[in-house]
C-alpha atoms as a PDB file:
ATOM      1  CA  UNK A   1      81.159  93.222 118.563  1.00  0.00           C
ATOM      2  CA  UNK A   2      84.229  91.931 120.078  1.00  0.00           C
ATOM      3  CA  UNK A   3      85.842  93.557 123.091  1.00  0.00           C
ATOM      4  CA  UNK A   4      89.471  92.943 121.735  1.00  0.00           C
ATOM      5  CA  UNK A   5      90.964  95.896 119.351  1.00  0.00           C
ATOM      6  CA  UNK A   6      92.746  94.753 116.327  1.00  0.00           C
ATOM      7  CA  UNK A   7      96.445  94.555 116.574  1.00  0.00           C
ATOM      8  CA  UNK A   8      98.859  96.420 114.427  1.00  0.00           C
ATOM      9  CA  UNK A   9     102.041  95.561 113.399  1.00  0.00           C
ATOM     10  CA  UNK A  10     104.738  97.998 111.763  1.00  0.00           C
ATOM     11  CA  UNK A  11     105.876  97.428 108.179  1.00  0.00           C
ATOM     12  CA  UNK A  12     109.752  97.913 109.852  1.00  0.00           C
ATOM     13  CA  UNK A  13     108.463  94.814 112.130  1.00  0.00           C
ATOM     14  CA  UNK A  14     107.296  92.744 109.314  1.00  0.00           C
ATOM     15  CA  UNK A  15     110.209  93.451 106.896  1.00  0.00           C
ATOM     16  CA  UNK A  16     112.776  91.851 110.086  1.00  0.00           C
ATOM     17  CA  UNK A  17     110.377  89.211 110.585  1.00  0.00           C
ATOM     18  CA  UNK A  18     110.246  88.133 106.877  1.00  0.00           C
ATOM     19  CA  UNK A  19     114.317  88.076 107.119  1.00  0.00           C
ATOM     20  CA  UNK A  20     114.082  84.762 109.446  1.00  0.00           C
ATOM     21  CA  UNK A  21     111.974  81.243 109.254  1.00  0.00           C
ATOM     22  CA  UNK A  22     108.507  82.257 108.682  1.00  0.00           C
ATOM     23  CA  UNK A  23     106.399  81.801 111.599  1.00  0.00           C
ATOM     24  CA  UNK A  24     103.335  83.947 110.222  1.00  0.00           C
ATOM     25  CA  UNK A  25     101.208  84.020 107.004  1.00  0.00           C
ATOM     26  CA  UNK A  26     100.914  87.383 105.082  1.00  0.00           C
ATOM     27  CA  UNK A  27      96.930  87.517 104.412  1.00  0.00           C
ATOM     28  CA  UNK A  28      96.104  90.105 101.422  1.00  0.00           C
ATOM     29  CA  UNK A  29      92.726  90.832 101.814  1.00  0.00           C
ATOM     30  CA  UNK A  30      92.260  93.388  98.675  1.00  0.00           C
ATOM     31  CA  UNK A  31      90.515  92.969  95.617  1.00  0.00           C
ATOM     32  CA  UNK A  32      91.846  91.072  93.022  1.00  0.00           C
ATOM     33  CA  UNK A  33      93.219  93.775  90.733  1.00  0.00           C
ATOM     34  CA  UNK A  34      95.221  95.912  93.750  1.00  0.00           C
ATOM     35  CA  UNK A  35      96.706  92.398  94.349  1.00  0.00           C
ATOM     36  CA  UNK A  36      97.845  91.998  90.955  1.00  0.00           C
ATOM     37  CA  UNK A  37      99.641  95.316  90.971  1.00  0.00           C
ATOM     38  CA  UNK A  38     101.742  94.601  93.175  1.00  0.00           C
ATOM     39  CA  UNK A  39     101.430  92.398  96.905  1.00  0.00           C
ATOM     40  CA  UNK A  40     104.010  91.216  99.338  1.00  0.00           C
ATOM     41  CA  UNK A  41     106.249  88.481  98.031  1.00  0.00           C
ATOM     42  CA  UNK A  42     104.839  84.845  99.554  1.00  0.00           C
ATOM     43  CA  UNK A  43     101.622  86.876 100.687  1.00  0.00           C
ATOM     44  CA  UNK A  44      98.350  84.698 100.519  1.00  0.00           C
ATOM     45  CA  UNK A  45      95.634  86.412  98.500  1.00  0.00           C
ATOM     46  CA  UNK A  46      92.077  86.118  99.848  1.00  0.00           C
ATOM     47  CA  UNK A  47      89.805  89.079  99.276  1.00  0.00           C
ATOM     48  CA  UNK A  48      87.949  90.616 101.990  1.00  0.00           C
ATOM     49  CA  UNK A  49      84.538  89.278 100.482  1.00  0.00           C
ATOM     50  CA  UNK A  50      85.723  85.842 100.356  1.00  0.00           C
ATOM     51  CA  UNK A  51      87.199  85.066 103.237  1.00  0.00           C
ATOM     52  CA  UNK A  52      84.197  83.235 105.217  1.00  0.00           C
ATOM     53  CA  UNK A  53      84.708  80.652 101.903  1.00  0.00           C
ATOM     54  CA  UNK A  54      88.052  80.482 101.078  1.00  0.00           C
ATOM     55  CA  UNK A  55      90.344  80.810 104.072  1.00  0.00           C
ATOM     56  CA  UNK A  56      89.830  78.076 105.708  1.00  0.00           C
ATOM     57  CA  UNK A  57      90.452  76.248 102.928  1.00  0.00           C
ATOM     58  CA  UNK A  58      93.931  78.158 102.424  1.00  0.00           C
ATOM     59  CA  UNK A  59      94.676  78.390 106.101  1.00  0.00           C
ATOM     60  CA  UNK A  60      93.902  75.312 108.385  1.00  0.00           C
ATOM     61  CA  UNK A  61      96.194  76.243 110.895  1.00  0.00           C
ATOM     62  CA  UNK A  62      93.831  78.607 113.148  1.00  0.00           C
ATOM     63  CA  UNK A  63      96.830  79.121 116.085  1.00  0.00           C
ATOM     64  CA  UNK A  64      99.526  80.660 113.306  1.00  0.00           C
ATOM     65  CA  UNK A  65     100.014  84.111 113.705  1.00  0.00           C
ATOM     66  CA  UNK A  66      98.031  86.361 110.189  1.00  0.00           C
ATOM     67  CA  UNK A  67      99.238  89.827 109.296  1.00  0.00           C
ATOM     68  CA  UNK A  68      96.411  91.503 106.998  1.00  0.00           C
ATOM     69  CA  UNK A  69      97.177  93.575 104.635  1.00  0.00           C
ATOM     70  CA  UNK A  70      94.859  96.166 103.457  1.00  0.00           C
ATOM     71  CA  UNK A  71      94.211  98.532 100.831  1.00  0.00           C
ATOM     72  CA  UNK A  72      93.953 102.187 101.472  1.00  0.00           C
ATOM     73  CA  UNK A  73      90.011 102.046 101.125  1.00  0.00           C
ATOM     74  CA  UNK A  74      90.036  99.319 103.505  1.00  0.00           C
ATOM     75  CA  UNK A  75      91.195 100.740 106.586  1.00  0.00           C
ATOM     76  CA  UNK A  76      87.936 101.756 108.227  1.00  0.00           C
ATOM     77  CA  UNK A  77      86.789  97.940 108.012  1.00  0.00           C
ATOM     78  CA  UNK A  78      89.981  96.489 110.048  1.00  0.00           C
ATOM     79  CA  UNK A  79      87.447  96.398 113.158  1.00  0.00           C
ATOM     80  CA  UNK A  80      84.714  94.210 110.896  1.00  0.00           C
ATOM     81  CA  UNK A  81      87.706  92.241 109.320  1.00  0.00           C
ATOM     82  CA  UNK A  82      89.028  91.264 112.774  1.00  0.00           C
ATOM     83  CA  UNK A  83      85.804  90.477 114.190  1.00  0.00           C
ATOM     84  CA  UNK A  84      85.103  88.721 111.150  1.00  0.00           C
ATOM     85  CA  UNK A  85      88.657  86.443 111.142  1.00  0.00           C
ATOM     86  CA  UNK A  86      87.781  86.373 114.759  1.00  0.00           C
ATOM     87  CA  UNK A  87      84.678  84.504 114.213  1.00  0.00           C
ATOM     88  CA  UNK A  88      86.203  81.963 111.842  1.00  0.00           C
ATOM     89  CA  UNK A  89      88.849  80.898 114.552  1.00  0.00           C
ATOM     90  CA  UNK A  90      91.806  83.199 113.819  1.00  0.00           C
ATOM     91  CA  UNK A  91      92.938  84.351 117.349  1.00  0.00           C
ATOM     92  CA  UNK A  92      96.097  85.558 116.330  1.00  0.00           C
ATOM     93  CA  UNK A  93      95.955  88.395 113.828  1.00  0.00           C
ATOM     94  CA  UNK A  94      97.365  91.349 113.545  1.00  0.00           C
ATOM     95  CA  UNK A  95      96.797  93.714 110.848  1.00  0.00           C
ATOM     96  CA  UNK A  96      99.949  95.791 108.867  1.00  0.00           C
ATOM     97  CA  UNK A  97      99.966  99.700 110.213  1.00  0.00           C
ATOM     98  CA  UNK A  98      99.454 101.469 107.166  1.00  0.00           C
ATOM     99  CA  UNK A  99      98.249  99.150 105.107  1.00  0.00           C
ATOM    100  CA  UNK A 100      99.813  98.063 101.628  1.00  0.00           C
ATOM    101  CA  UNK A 101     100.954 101.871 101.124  1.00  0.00           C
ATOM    102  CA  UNK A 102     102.872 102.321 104.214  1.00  0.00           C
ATOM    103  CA  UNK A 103     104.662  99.029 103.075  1.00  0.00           C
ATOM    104  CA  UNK A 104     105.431 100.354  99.356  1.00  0.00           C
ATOM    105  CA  UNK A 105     107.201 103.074 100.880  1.00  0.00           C
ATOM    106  CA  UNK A 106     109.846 100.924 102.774  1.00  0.00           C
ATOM    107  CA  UNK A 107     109.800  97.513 100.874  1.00  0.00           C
ATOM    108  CA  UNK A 108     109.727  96.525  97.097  1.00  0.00           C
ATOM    109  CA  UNK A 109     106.275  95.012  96.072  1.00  0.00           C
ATOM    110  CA  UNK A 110     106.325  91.423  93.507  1.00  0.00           C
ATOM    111  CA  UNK A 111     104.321  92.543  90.472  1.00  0.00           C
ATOM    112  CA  UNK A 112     103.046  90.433  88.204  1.00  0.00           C
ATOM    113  CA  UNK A 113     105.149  90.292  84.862  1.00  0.00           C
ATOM    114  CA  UNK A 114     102.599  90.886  82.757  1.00  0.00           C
ATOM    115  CA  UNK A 115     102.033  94.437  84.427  1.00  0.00           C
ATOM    116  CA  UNK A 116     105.733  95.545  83.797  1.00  0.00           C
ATOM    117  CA  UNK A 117     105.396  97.902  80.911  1.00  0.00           C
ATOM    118  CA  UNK A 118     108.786  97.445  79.222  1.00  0.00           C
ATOM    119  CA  UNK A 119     110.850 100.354  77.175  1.00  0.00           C
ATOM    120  CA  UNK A 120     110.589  99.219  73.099  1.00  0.00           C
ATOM    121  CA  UNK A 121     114.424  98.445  73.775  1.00  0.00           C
ATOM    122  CA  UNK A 122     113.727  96.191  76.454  1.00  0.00           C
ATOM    123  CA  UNK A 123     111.306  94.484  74.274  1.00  0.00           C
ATOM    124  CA  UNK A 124     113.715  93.631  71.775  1.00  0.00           C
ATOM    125  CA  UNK A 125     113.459  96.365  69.462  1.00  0.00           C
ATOM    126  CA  UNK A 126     116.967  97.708  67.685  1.00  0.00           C
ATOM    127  CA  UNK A 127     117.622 100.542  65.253  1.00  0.00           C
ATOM    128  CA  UNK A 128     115.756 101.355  62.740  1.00  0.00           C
ATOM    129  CA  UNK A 129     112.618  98.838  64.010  1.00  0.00           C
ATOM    130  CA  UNK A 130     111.863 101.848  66.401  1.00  0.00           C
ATOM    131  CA  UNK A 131     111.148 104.472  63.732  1.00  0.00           C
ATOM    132  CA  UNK A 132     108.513 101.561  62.240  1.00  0.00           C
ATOM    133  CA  UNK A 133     106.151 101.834  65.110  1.00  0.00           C
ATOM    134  CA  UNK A 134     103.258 103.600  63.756  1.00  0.00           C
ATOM    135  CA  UNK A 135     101.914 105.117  67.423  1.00  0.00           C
ATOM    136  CA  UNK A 136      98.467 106.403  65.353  1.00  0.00           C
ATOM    137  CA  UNK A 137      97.566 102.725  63.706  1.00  0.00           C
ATOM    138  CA  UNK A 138      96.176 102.270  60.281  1.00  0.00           C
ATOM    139  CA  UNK A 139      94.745 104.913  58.796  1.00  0.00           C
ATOM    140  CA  UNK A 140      95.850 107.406  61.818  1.00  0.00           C
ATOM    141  CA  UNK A 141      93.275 105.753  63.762  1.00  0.00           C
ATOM    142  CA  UNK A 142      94.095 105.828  67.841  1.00  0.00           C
ATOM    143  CA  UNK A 143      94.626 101.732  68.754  1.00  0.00           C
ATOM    144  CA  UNK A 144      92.327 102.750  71.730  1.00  0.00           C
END
């Protein structure tokens, strides 16, 4: 166990410090599929279980300053996260107050296109196309 506590930084902080030249990395540390629902634009993704393989392939420079972003389930392991980024030579991390929630509530998140469920008019549907759409399937089968 380290001696230092884990650093937080505000959401408020971040969002001015992502207004300037970008002197930090934004480190995502959530599973795959809370990523893809929605992250902070330009984050790094790198979940928690990979990290010992994968970031310092991603991240060679040890002295820039990391702001982790965690999931909501996550929080109780920021201690065992920062010892753990600790241990791989990240001395300067600091971890978002709040995690990913706290930042949804002041900032937009990037989602991935693919996970934008569009209206049928957004889609490209007109008139009459809409009163086509059988809901039910073939047969009045569900489609699920």
């Amino acid at each position: 166990m380290t001696n230092q506590e884990s650093k937080k930084i505000t959401c408020e902080h971040l969002q001015k410090l992502r207004t300037g030249e970008l002197e930090h990395i934004v480190l995502d540390v959530r599973d795959e599929a809370d990523f893809e629902t929605g992250h902070i634009t330009d984050s790094i993704h790198v979940p928690a279980r990979e990290l010992e393989t994968n970031l310092p392939n991603l991240l060679t420079n040890k002295e820039r300053k990391v702001v982790v972003v965690v999931g909501p389930t996550q929080e109780a392991e920021i201690e065992r996260l920062h010892e753990q980024l600790a241990g791989l030579g990240y001395s300067n991390v600091e971890f978002l107050a709040g995690g990913i929630d706290r930042w949804c509530e002041i900032a937009p998140l990037e989602i991935e296109p693919e996970l934008v469920e569009l209206t049928p008019e957004e889609s490209g549907f007109v008139g009459d196309e809409l009163n086509e759409i059988d809901p039910e399937g073939k047969d009045n089968e569900p489609l699920m």
